[in-house]
C-alpha atoms as a PDB file:
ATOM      1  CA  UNK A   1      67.300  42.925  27.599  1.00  0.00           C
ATOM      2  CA  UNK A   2      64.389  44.443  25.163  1.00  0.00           C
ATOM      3  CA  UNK A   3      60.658  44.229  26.322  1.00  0.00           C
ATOM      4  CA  UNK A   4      58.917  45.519  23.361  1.00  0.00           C
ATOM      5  CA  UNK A   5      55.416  46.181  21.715  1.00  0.00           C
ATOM      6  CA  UNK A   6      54.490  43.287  19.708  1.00  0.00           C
ATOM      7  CA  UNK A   7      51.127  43.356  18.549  1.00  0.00           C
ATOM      8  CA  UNK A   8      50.999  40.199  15.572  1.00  0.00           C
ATOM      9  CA  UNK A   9      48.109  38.286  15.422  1.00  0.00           C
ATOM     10  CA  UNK A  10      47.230  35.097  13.718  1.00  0.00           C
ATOM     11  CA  UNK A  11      46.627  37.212  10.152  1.00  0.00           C
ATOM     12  CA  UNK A  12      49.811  38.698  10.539  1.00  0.00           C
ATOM     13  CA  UNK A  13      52.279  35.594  10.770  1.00  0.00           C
ATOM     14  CA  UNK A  14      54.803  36.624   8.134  1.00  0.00           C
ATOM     15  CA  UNK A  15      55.176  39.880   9.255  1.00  0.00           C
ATOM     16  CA  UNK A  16      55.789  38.312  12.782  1.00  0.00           C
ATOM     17  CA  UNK A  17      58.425  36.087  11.409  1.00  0.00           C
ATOM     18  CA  UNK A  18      60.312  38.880   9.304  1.00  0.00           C
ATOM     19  CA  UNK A  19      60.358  41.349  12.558  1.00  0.00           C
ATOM     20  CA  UNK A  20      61.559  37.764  14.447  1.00  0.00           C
ATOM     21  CA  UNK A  21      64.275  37.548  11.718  1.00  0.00           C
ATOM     22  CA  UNK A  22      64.992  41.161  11.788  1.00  0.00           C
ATOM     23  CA  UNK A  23      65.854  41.252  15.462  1.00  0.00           C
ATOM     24  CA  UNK A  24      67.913  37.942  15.466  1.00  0.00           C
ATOM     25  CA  UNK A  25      69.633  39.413  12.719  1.00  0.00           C
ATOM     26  CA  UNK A  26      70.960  42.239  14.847  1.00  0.00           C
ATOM     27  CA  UNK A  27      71.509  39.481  17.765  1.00  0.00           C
ATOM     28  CA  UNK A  28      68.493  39.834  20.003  1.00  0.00           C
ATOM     29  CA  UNK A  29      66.731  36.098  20.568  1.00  0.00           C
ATOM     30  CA  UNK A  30      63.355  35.467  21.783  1.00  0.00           C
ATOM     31  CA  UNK A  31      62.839  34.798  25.220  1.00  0.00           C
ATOM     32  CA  UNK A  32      58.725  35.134  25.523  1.00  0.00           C
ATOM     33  CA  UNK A  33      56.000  36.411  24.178  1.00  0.00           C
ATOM     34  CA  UNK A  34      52.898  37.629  26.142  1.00  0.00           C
ATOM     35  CA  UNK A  35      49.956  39.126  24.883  1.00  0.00           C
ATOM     36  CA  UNK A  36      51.003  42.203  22.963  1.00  0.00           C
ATOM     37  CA  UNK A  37      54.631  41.930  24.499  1.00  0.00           C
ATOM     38  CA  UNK A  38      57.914  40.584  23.505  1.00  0.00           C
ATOM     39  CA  UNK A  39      61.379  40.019  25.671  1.00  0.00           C
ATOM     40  CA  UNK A  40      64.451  39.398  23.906  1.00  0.00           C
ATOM     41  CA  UNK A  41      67.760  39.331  25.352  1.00  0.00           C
ATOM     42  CA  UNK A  42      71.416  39.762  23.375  1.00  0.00           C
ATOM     43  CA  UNK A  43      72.785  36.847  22.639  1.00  0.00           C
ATOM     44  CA  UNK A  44      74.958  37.909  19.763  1.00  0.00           C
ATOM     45  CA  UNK A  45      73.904  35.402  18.162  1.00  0.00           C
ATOM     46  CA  UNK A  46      73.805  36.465  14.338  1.00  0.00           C
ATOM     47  CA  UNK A  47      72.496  32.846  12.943  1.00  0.00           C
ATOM     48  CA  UNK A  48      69.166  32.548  14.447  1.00  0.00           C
ATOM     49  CA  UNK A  49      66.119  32.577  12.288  1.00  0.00           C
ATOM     50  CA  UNK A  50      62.295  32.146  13.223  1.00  0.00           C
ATOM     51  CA  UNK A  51      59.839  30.399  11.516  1.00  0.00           C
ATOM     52  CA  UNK A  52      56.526  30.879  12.358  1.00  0.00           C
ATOM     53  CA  UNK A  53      53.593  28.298  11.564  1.00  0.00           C
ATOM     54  CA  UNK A  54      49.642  28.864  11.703  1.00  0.00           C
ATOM     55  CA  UNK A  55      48.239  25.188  13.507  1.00  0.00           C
ATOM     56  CA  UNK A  56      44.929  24.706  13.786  1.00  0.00           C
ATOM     57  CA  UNK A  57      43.021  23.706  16.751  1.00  0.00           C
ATOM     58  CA  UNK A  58      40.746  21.063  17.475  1.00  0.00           C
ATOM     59  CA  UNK A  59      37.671  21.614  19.760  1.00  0.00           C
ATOM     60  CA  UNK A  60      36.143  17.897  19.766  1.00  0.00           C
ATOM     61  CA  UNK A  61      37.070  15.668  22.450  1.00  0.00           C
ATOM     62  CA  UNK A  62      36.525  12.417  20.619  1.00  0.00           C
ATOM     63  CA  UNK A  63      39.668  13.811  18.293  1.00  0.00           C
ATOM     64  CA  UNK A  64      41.517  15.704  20.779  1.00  0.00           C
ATOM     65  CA  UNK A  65      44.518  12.709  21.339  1.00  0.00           C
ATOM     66  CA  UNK A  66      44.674  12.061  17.924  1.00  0.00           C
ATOM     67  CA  UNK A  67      45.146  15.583  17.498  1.00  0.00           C
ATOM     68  CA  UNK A  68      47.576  16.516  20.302  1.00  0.00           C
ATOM     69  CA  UNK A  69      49.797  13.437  19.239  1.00  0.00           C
ATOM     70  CA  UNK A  70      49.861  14.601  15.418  1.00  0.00           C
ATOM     71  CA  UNK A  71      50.960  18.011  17.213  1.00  0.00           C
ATOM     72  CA  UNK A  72      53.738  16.341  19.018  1.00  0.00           C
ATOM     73  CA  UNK A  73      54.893  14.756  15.313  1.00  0.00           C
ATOM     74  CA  UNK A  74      54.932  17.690  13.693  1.00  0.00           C
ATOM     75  CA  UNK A  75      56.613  19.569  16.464  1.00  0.00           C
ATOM     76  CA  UNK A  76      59.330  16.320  16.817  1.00  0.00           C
ATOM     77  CA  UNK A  77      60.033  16.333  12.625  1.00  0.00           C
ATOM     78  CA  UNK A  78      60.582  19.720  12.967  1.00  0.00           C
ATOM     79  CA  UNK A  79      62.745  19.237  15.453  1.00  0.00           C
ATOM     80  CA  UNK A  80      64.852  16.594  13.586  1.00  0.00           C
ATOM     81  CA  UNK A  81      65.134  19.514  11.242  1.00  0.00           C
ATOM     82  CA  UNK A  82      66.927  21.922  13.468  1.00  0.00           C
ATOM     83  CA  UNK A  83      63.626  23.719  13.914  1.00  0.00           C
ATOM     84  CA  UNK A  84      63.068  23.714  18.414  1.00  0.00           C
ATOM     85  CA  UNK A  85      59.790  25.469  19.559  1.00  0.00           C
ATOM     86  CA  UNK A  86      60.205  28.494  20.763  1.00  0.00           C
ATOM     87  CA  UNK A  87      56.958  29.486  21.775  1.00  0.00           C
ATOM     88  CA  UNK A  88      53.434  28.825  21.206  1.00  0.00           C
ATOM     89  CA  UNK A  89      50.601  31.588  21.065  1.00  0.00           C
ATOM     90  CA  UNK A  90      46.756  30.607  22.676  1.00  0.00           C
ATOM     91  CA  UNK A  91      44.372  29.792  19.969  1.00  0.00           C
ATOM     92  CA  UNK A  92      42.596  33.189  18.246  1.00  0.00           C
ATOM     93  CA  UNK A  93      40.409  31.584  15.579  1.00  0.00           C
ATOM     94  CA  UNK A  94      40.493  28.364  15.381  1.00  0.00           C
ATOM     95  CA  UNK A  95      44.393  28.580  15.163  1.00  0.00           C
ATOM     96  CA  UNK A  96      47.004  28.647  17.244  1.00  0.00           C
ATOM     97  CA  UNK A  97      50.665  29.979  16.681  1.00  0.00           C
ATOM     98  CA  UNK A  98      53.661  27.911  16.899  1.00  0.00           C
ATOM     99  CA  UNK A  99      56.806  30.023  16.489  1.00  0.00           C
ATOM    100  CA  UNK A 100      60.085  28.128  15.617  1.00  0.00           C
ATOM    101  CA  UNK A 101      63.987  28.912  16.522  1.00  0.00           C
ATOM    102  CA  UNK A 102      66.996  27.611  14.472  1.00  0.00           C
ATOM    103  CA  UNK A 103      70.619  27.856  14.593  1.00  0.00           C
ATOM    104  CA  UNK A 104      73.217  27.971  11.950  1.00  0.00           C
ATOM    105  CA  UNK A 105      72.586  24.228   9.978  1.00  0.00           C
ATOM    106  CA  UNK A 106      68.820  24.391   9.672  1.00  0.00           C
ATOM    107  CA  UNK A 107      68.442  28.856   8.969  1.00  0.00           C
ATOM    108  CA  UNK A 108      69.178  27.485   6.079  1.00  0.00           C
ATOM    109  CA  UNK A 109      65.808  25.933   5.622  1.00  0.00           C
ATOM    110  CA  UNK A 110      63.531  29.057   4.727  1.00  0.00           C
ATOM    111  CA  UNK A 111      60.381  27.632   7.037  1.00  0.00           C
ATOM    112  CA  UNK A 112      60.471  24.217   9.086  1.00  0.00           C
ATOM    113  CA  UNK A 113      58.320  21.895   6.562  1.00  0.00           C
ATOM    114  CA  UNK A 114      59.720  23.345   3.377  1.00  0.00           C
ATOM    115  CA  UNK A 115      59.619  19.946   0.949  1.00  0.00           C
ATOM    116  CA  UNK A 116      61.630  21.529  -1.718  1.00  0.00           C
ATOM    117  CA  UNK A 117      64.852  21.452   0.176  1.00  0.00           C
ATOM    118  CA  UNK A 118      67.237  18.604   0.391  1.00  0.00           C
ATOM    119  CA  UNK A 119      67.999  18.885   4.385  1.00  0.00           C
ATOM    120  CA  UNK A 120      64.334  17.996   4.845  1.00  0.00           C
ATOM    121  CA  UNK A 121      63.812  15.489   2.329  1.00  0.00           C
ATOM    122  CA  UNK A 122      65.986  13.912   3.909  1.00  0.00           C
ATOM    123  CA  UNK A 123      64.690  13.915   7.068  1.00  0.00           C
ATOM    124  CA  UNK A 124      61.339  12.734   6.271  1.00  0.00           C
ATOM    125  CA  UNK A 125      62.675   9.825   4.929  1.00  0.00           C
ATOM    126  CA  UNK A 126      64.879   9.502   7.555  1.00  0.00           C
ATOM    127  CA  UNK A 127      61.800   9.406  10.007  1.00  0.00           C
ATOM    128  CA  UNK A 128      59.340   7.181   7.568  1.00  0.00           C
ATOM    129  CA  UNK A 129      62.205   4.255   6.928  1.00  0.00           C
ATOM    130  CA  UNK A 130      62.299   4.460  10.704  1.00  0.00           C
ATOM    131  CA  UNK A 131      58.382   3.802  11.038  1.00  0.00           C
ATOM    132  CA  UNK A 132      59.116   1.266   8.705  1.00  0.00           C
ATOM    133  CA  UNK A 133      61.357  -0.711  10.367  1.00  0.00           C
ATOM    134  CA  UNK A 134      59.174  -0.984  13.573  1.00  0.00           C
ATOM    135  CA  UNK A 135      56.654  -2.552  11.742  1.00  0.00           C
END
């Protein structure tokens, strides 16, 4: 077990996910995050990697299902990826921070919507032919 100082915010998302990537690398995983803290466990686990993705928020309640279900899509194609979230961080400007968790098929994906790889090309199309066939 590792509770640990982790003070990223929203600016600092890359540097979160390197330090994520970092620690998974010598076999810690992410169990929480909380304010400026962090608990990670040994899992000895060596193929984790993080990804983690800016969102933004929305603050109008006319758009707020639309919103929340095109949050659920994203968070379900990323998921079809390999990509499960992890964690998400409260909104700081206007954004919120989802951080994502993948084991040994999809760390090969660099983030979870990277178009320029064949894994999730494939996926996409996967999931629209699927749409398509339910209309």
């Amino acid at each position: 077990m590792k509770i640990r100082w982790f003070p990223y915010q929203l600016a600092d998302a890359k540097a979160m996910e390197a330090e994520l990537n970092r620690l998974a690398a010598e076999g810690w995983e992410l169990k929480w995050l909380r304010l400026d803290l962090a608990y990670f466990h040994r899992s000895g686990r060596r193929d984790l990697r993080y990804a983690v993705e800016p969102r933004p928020i929305c603050y109008s309640d006319q758009d707020q299902v639309a919103w929340d279900q095109a949050d659920r899509d994203y968070i379900q194609l990323c998921a079809d990826a390999g990509w499960e979230a992890a964690w998400t961080a409260p909104a700081e400007r206007g954004h919120q921070i989802l951080v994502f968790q993948a084991g040994t098929v999809a760390a090969r994906i660099t983030a979870p919507l990277d178009l320029t790889e064949p894994e999730m090309l494939a996926v996409i199309q996967a999931r629209l032919l699927g749409m398509d066939a339910m209309r």
